[in-house]
Structure formats: structure tokens, C-alpha cells
Protein backbone atom coordinates (compact mmCIF):
# COMPACT_ATOMS: atom_id res chain seq x y z
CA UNK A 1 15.55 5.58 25.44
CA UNK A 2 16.84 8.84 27.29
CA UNK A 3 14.70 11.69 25.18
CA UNK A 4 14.68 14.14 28.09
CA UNK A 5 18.08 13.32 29.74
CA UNK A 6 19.60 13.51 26.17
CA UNK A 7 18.68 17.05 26.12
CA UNK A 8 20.22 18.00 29.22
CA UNK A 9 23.83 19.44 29.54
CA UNK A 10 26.56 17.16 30.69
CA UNK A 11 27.13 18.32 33.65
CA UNK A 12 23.68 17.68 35.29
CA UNK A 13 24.51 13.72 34.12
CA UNK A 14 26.21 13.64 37.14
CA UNK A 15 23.70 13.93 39.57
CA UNK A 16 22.20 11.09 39.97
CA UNK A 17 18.64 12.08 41.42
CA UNK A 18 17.98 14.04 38.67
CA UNK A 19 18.32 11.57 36.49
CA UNK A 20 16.53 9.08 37.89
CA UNK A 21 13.79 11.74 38.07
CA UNK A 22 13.91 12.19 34.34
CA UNK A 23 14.28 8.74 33.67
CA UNK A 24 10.49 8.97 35.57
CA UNK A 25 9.93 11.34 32.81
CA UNK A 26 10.93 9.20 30.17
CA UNK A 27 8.51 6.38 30.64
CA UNK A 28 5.84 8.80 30.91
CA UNK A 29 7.07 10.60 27.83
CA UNK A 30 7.57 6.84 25.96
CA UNK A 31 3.91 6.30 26.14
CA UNK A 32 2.59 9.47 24.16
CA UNK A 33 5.56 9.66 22.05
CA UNK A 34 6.13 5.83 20.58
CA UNK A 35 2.09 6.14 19.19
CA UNK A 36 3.25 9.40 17.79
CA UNK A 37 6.38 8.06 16.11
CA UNK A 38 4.43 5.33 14.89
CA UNK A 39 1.92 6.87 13.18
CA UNK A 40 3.30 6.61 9.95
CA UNK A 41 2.81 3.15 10.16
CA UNK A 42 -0.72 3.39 11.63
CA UNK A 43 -2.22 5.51 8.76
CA UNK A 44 -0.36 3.58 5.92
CA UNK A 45 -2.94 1.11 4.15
CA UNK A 46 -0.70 -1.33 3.87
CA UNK A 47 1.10 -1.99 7.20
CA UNK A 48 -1.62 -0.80 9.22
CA UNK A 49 -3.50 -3.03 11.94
CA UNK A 50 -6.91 -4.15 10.86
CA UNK A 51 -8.95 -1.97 13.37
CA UNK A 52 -7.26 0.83 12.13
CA UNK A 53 -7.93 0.10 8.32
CA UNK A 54 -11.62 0.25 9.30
CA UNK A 55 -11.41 3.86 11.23
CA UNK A 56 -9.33 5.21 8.45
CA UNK A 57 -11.94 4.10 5.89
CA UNK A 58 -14.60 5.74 8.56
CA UNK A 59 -12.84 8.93 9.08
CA UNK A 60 -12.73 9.61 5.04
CA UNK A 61 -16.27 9.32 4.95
CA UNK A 62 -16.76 5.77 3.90
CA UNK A 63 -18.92 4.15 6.49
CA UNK A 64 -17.92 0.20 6.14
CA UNK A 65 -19.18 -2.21 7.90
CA UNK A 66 -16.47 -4.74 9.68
CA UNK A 67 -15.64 -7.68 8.08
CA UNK A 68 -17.41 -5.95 4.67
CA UNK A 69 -15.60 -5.97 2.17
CA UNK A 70 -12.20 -8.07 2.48
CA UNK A 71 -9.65 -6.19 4.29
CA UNK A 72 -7.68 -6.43 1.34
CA UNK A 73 -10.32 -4.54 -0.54
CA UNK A 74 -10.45 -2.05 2.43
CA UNK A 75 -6.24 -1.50 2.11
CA UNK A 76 -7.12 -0.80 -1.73
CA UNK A 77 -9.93 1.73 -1.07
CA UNK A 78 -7.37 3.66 1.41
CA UNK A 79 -4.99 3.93 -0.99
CA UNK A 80 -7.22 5.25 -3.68
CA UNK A 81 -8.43 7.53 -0.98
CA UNK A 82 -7.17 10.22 -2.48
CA UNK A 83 -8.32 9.78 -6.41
CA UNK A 84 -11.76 8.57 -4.89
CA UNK A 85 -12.07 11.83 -2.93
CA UNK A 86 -11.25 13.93 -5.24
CA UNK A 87 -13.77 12.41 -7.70
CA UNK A 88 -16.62 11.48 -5.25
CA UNK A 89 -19.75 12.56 -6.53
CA UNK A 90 -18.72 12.12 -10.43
CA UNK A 91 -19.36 9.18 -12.96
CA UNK A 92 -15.30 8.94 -12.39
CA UNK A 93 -15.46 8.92 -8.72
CA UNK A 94 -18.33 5.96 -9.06
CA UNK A 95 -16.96 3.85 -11.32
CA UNK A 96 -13.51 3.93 -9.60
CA UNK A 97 -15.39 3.27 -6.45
CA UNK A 98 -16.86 0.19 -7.60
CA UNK A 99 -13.67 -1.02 -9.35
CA UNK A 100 -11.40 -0.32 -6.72
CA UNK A 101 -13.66 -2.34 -4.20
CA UNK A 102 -15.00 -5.02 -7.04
CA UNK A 103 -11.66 -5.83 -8.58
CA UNK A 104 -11.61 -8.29 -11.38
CA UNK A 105 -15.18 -9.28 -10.42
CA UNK A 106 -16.75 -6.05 -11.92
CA UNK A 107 -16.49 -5.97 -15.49
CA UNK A 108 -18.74 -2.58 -16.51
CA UNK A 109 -20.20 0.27 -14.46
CA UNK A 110 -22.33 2.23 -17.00
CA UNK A 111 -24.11 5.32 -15.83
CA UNK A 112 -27.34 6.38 -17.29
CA UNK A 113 -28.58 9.86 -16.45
CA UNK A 114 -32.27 10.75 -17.93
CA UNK A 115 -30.50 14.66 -18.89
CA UNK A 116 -32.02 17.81 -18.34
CA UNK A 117 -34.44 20.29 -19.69
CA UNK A 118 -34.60 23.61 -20.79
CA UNK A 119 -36.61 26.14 -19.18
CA UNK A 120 -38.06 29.38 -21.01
CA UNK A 121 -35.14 31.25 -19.64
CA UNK A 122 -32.27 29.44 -21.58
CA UNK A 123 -31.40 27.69 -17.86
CA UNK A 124 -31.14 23.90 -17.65
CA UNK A 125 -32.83 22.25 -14.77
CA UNK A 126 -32.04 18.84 -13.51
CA UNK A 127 -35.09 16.46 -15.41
CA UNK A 128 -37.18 15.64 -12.17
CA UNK A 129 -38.67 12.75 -14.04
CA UNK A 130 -36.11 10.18 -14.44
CA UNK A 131 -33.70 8.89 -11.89
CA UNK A 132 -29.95 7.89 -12.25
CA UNK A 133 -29.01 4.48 -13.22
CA UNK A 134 -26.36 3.15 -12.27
CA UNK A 135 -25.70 -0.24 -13.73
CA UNK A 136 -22.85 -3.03 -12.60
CA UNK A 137 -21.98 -6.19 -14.26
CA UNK A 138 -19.69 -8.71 -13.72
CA UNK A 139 -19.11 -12.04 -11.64
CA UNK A 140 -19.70 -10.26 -8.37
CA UNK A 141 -23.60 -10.83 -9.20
CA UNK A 142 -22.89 -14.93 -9.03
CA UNK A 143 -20.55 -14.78 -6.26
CA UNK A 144 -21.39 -11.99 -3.89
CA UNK A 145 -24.25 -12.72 -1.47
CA UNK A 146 -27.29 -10.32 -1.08
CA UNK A 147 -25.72 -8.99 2.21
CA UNK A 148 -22.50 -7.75 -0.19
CA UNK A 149 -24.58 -6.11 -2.22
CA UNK A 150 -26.75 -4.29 -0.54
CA UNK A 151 -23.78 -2.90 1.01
CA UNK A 152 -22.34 -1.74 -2.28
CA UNK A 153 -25.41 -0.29 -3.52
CA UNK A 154 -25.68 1.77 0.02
CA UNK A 155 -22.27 2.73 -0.64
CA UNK A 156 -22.62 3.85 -4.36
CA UNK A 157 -25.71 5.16 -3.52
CA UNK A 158 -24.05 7.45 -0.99
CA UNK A 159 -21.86 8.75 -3.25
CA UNK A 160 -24.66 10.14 -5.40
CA UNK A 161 -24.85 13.78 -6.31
CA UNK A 162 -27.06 14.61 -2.62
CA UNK A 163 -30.80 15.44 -4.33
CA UNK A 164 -30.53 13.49 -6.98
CA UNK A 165 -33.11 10.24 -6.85
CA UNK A 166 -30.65 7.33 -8.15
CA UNK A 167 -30.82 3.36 -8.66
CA UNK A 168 -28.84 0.50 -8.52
CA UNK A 169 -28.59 -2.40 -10.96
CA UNK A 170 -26.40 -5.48 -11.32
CA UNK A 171 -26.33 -7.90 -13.88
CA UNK A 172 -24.11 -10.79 -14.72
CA UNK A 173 -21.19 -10.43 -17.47
């Protein structure tokens, strides 16, 4: 491909040192610029190269270890990057979290918070006393090892309101 020599008037087509010399250019230029072009298809969860599934998941925030969970799991996390931002921190956020990664092998994510109490003022504070629950049930319990789930407890448990003490749970369906 001619980028720079394209942009050139006619007339300087002619001369054949100069375009050799910006045919130099060219290579040079094809080396930045086809990465560039292709970046489309680097940041797209589905047609995107493994390695780059894994920094994409890292760059949102979402610090996933390689090879955990199924790159198929990662492609549908990247793609519900956006809901799963824009809800991280919320029960929404969570339970989408654990579906999206989970699929059909998550079949409830309940969260139990112990409430808050009301000071003389009128204010509610956060109850100090009582952490949140998070409970998740389904066939991952059976079929995930230990390894997977303490990984998807660090991850939930990252996604937790910062401050606010919080467990895990999982249960079978």
C-alpha cells in the first residue's frame, strides 16, 4: 500500500527517487498504522486474540487470572462490560457479575444485607454489626474446583461497596 505516495501530486510520481524514498516511508508508516487500523478487531470480545481478551478484562478493572475462567466466559464478561460497569458496586452489578461469568451453572445469587440504624439525629448509619451476605447456588458448587471459587468469591468480593465487611456463600441447587 502507497499511503504517503497516494497523497502526493502527480507530477512528483515521476521522479523516481522520491518515490522510492516514500515507499521507505511506507513500510515504516505500515507498521504503526496496520495495529491502528486493526484495532477494531483487537478490542472486540469476540474476534479478539486471547492475550488481548485478558488485558481488556484487566484494563476495565477486572483482575483475572489466565486460564480463569474459560475464555469464553472472559468474551462474555467484555461484552457486558458496559452493563457490569455501570452497575458495579450494586446488588444488580453482583448478580449480573456472577451470571454473566457462571452461566447456566448459577441458578440464584441472593443478597442479604443486615440494614441500618437510626441515629438520634433522624440519619441512618450503615449497621456495623452484621456483614453482607452474599449467597450463590447452583451446579457450579459440584463442578467448579476450590481454585474456581476462590477466584469468584475474590472477584465478587471486589466488587463490594469499599468499607463494607462482606461474605461469600455457595450452596448447591
Amino acid at each position: 500500500m502507497n499511503r504517503l505516495a497516494d497523497l502526493l501530486p502527480r507530477r512528483m510520481h515521476e521522479d523516481e527517487f522520491l518515490m522510492r524514498l516514500v515507499g521507505v516511508f511506507d513500510e515504516l508508516l505500515d507498521t504503526v498504522a496496520t495495529p491502528v487500523d486493526d484495532l477494531a478487531l483487537l478490542a472486540h470480545p469476540a474476534l479478539a486474540p486471547d492475550p488481548m481478551v485478558d488485558w481488556l478484562c484487566s484494563w476495565l478493572g477486572w483482575d483475572l487470572p489466565p486460564g480463569w475462567p474459560s475464555m469464553n466466559a472472559k468474551r462474555r464478561f467484555l461484552h457486558a462490560a458496559g452493563e457490569l460497569l455501570t452497575y458495579r458496586g450494586t446488588e444488580h452489578g453482583i448478580r449480573r457479575l456472577v451470571e454473566v461469568l457462571c452461566g447456566d451453572e448459577v441458578s440464584a445469587v441472593e443478597i442479604l444485607e443486615p440494614g441500618f440504624v437510626v441515629v438520634n439525629d433522624g440519619s441512618a448509619l450503615p449497621n456495623s454489626v452484621g456483614d453482607i451476605e452474599i449467597r450463590v447456588s447452583g451446579s457450579l458448587v459440584d463442578t467448579w474446583s476450590e481454585w474456581d471459587l476462590a477466584h469468584l468469591e475474590r472477584l465478587i468480593l471486589g466488587d463490594v461497596v469499599a468499607g463494607r465487611p462482606a461474605t461469600v456463600r455457595f450452596s448447591g441447587a
